[in-house]
Protein backbone atom coordinates (compact mmCIF):
# COMPACT_ATOMS: atom_id res chain seq x y z
CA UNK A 1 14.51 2.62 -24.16
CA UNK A 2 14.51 1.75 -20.63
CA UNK A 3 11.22 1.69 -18.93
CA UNK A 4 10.31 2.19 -14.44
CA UNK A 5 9.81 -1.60 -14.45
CA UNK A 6 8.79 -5.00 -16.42
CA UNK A 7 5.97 -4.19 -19.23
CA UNK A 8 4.26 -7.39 -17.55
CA UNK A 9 3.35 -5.44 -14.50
CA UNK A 10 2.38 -2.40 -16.56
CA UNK A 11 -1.74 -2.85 -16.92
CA UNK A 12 -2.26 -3.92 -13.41
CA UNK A 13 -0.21 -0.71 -12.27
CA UNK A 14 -2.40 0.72 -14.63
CA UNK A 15 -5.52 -0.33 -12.81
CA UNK A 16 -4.18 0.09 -9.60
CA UNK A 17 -3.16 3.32 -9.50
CA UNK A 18 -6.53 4.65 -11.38
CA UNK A 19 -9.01 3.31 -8.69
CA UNK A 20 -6.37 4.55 -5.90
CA UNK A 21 -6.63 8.14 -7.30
CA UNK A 22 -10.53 7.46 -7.93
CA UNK A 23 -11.12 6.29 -3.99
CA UNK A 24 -8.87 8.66 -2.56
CA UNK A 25 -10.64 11.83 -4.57
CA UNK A 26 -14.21 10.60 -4.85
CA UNK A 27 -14.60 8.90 -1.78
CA UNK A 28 -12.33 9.70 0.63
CA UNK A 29 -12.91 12.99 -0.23
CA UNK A 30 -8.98 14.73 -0.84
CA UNK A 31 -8.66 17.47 -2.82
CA UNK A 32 -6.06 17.10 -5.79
CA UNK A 33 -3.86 19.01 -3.90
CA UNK A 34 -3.82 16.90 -0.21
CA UNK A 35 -4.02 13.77 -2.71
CA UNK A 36 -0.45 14.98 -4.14
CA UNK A 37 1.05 15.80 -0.80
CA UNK A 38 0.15 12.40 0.64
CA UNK A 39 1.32 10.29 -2.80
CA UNK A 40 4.59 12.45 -2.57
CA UNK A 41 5.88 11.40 0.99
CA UNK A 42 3.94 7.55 0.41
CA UNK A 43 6.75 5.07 0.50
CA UNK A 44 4.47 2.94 -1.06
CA UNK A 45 4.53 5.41 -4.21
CA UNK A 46 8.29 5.28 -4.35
CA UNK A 47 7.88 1.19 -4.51
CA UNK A 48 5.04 1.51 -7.04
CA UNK A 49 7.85 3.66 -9.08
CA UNK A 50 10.04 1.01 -9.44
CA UNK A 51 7.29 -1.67 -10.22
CA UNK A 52 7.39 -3.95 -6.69
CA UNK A 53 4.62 -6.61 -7.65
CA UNK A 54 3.49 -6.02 -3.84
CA UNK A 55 2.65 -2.83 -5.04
CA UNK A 56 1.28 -2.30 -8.66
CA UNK A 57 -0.63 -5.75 -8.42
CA UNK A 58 -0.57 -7.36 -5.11
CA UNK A 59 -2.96 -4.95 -3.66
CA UNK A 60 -6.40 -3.45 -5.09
CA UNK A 61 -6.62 0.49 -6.13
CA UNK A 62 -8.76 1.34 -3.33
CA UNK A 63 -6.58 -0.77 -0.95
CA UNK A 64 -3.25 0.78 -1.75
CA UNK A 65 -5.11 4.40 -1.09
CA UNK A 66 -6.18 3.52 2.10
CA UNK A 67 -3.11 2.51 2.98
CA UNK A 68 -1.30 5.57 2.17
CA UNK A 69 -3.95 7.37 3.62
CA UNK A 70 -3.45 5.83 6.92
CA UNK A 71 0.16 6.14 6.62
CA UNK A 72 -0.34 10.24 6.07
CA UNK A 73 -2.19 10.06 9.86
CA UNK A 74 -5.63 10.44 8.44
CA UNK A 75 -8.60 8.01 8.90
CA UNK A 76 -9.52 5.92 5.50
CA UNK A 77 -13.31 5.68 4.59
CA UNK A 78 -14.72 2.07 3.36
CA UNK A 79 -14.43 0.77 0.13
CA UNK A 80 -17.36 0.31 -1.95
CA UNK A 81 -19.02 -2.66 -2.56
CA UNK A 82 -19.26 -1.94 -6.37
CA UNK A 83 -17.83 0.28 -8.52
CA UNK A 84 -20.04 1.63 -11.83
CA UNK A 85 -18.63 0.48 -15.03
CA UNK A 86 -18.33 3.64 -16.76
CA UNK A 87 -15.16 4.93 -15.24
CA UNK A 88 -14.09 8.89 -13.89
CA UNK A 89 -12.09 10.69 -14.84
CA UNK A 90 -9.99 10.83 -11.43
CA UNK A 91 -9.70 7.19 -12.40
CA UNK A 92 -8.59 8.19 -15.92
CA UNK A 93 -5.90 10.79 -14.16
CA UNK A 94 -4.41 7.72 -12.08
CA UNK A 95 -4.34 5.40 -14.82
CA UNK A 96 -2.34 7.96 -17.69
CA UNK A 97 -0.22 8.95 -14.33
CA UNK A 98 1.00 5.39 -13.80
CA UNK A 99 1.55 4.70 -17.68
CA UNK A 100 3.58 7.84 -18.26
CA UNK A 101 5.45 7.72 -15.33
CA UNK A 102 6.33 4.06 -16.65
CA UNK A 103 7.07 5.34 -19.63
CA UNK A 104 9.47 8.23 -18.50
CA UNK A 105 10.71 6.71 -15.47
CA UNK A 106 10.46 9.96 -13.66
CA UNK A 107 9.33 10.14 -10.04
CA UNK A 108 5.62 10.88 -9.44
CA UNK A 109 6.89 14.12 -7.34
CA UNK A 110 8.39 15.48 -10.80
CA UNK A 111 5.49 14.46 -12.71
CA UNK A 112 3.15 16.31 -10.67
CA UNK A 113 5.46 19.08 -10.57
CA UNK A 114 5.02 19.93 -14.16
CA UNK A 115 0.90 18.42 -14.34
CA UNK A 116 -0.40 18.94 -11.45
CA UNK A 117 -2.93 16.58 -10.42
CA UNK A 118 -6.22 18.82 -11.19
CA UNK A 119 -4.84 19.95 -14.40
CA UNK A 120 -4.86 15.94 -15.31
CA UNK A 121 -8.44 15.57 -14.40
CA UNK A 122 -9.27 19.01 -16.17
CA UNK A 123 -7.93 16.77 -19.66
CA UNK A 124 -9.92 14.46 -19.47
CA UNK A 125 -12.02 15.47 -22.23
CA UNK A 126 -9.80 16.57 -24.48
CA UNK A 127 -7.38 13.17 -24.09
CA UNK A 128 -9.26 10.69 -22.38
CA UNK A 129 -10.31 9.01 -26.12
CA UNK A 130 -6.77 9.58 -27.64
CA UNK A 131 -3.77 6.96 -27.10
CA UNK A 132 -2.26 7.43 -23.58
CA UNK A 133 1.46 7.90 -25.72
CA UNK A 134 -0.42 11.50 -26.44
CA UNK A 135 -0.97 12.55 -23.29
CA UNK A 136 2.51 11.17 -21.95
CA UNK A 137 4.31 13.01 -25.02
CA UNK A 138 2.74 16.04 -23.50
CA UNK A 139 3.52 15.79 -19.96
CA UNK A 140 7.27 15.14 -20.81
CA UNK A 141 7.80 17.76 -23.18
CA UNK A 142 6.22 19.69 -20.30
CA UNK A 143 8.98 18.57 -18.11
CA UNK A 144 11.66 19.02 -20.56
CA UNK A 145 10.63 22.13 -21.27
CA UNK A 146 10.92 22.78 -17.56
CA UNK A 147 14.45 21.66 -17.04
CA UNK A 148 15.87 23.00 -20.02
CA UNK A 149 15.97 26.63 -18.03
CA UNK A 150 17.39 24.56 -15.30
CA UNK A 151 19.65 22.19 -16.68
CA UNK A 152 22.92 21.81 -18.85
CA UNK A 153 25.89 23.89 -19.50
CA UNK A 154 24.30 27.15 -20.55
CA UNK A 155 21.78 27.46 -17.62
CA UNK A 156 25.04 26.12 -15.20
CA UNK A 157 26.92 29.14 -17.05
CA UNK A 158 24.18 31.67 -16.57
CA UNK A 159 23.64 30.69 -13.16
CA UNK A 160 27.21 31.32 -12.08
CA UNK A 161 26.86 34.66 -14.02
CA UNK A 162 29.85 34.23 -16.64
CA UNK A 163 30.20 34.93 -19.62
CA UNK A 164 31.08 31.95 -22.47
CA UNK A 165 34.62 33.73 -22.31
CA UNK A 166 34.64 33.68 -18.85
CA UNK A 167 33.84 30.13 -18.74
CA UNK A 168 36.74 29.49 -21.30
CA UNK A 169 39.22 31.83 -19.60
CA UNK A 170 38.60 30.06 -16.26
CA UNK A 171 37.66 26.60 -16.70
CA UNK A 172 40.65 26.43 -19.92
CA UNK A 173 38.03 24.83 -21.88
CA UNK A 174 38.31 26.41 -25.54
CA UNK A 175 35.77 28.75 -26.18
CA UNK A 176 34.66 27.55 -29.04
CA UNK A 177 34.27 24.44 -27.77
CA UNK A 178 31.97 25.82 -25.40
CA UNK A 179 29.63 27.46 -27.55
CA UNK A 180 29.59 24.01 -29.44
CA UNK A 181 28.66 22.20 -26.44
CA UNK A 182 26.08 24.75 -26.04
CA UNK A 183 24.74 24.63 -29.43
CA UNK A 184 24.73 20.82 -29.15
CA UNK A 185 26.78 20.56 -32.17
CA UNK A 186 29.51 18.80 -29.59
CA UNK A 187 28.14 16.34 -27.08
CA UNK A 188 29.49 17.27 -23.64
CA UNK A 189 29.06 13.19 -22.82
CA UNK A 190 31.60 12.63 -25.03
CA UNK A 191 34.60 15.55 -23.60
CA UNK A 192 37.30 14.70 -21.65
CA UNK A 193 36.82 14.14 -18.12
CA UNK A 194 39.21 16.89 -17.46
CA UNK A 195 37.26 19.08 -19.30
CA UNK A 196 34.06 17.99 -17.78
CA UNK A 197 35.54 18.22 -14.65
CA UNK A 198 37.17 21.65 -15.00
CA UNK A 199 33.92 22.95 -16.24
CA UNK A 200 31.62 21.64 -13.58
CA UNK A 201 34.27 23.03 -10.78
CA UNK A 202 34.09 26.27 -12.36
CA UNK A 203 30.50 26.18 -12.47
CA UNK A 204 30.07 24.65 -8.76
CA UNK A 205 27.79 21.98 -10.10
CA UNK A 206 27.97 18.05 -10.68
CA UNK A 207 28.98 17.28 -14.22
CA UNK A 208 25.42 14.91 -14.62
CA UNK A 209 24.01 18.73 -14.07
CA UNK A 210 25.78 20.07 -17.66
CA UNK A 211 25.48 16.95 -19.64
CA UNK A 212 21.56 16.61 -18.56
CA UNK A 213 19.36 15.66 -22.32
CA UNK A 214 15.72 15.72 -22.54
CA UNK A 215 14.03 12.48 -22.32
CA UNK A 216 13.28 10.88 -25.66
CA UNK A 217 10.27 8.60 -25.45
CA UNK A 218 9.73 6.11 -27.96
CA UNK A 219 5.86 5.92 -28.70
CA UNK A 220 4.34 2.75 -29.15
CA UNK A 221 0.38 3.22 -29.67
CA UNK A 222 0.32 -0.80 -29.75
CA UNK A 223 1.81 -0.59 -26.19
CA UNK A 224 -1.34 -1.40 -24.58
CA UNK A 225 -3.37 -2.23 -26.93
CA UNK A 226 -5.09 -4.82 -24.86
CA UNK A 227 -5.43 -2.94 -22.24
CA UNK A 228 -9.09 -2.20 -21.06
CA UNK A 229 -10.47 0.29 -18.90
């Protein structure tokens, strides 16, 4: 499986990102809602994506928010001397953010798309004891579940309005081997790039649109294991 960036970099990103989303909510003040806006224009999100050590561990939590605060054209508060030990659960929210987002190698924009940021504080009870491969097993079935009506052949198909023997009748793809592809008895991956091709021209969409597959995360609750709060 291929993970956002180096496992090495993976706790401090961790870390970063909780007490980011902790100063940014509890002392700055944002509402989950302003706090996604601002992380999903940040170009210092985009880096933090794709692991840049400047990033995930060159800068404290509480640093990196200000800084994206002050990038959005708003006024940072101070940081806080001290921080209590027991930690929030807006810090909790950042932390299983940055972890599944590691782990799926989605874009924070799409993450928050399917859990938005004050429905992962509202789990914190629920998940914040259980491994944080449960809670990222739920947010990307979430977002499968999502693209499935969205992606692949048979929402392409629907979209356009055809029929499966319109498809075949116009494309020249066999029928049956569109309901197999369909079915996902046949994987489209593996057809002919003339067929791919004919089928995404009939369709008016990109091929990567029809052969799209859910992401399949491999859970490994030993992961972190020595990983502390």
């Amino acid at each position: 499986m291929t993970y956002a960036y180096s496992e090495m970099y993976l706790e401090d990103a961790m870390r970063t990102l909780g007490e980011a989303v902790d100063f940014a909510l509890c002392d700055q003040g944002l509402t989950p809602g302003e706090l996604t806006a601002i992380m999903s224009n940040a170009l210092e999100m985009k880096q933090f994506e794709r692991g840049m050590p400047r990033v995930v561990c060159g800068m404290a939590g509480d640093e990196l928010a200000r800084v994206i605060i002050a990038h959005a054209g708003l006024t940072p508060v101070r940081c806080r001397e001290t921080y209590p030990f027991d930690r929030s659960p807006q810090y909790w929210a950042g932390w299983v953010m940055a972890y599944t987002q590691w782990m799926s190698s989605l874009g924070f924009n799409k993450l928050l798309e399917v859990a938005p940021l004050d429905w992962i504080i509202g789990s914190y009870h629920p998940l914040h004891e259980a491994s944080e491969d449960k809670f990222a097993q739920i947010v990307i079935e979430k977002w499968n579940n999502a693209q499935a009506d969205k992606k692949g052949l048979k929402a392409a198909r629907k979209a356009a309005g055809l029929t499966q023997k319109q498809l075949a009748a116009q494309s020249g793809v066999r029928l049956r081997a569109i309901q197999l592809y369909e079915q996902n008895q046949l994987d489209l991956r593996r057809a002919s790039v003339s067929s791919a091709l004919a089928l995404a021209d009939t369709l008016n969409c990109t091929i990567e649109d029809l052969v799209w597959q859910p992401i399949a995360l491999e859970y490994d609750s030993q992961a972190i294991s020595s990983v502390k709060l």
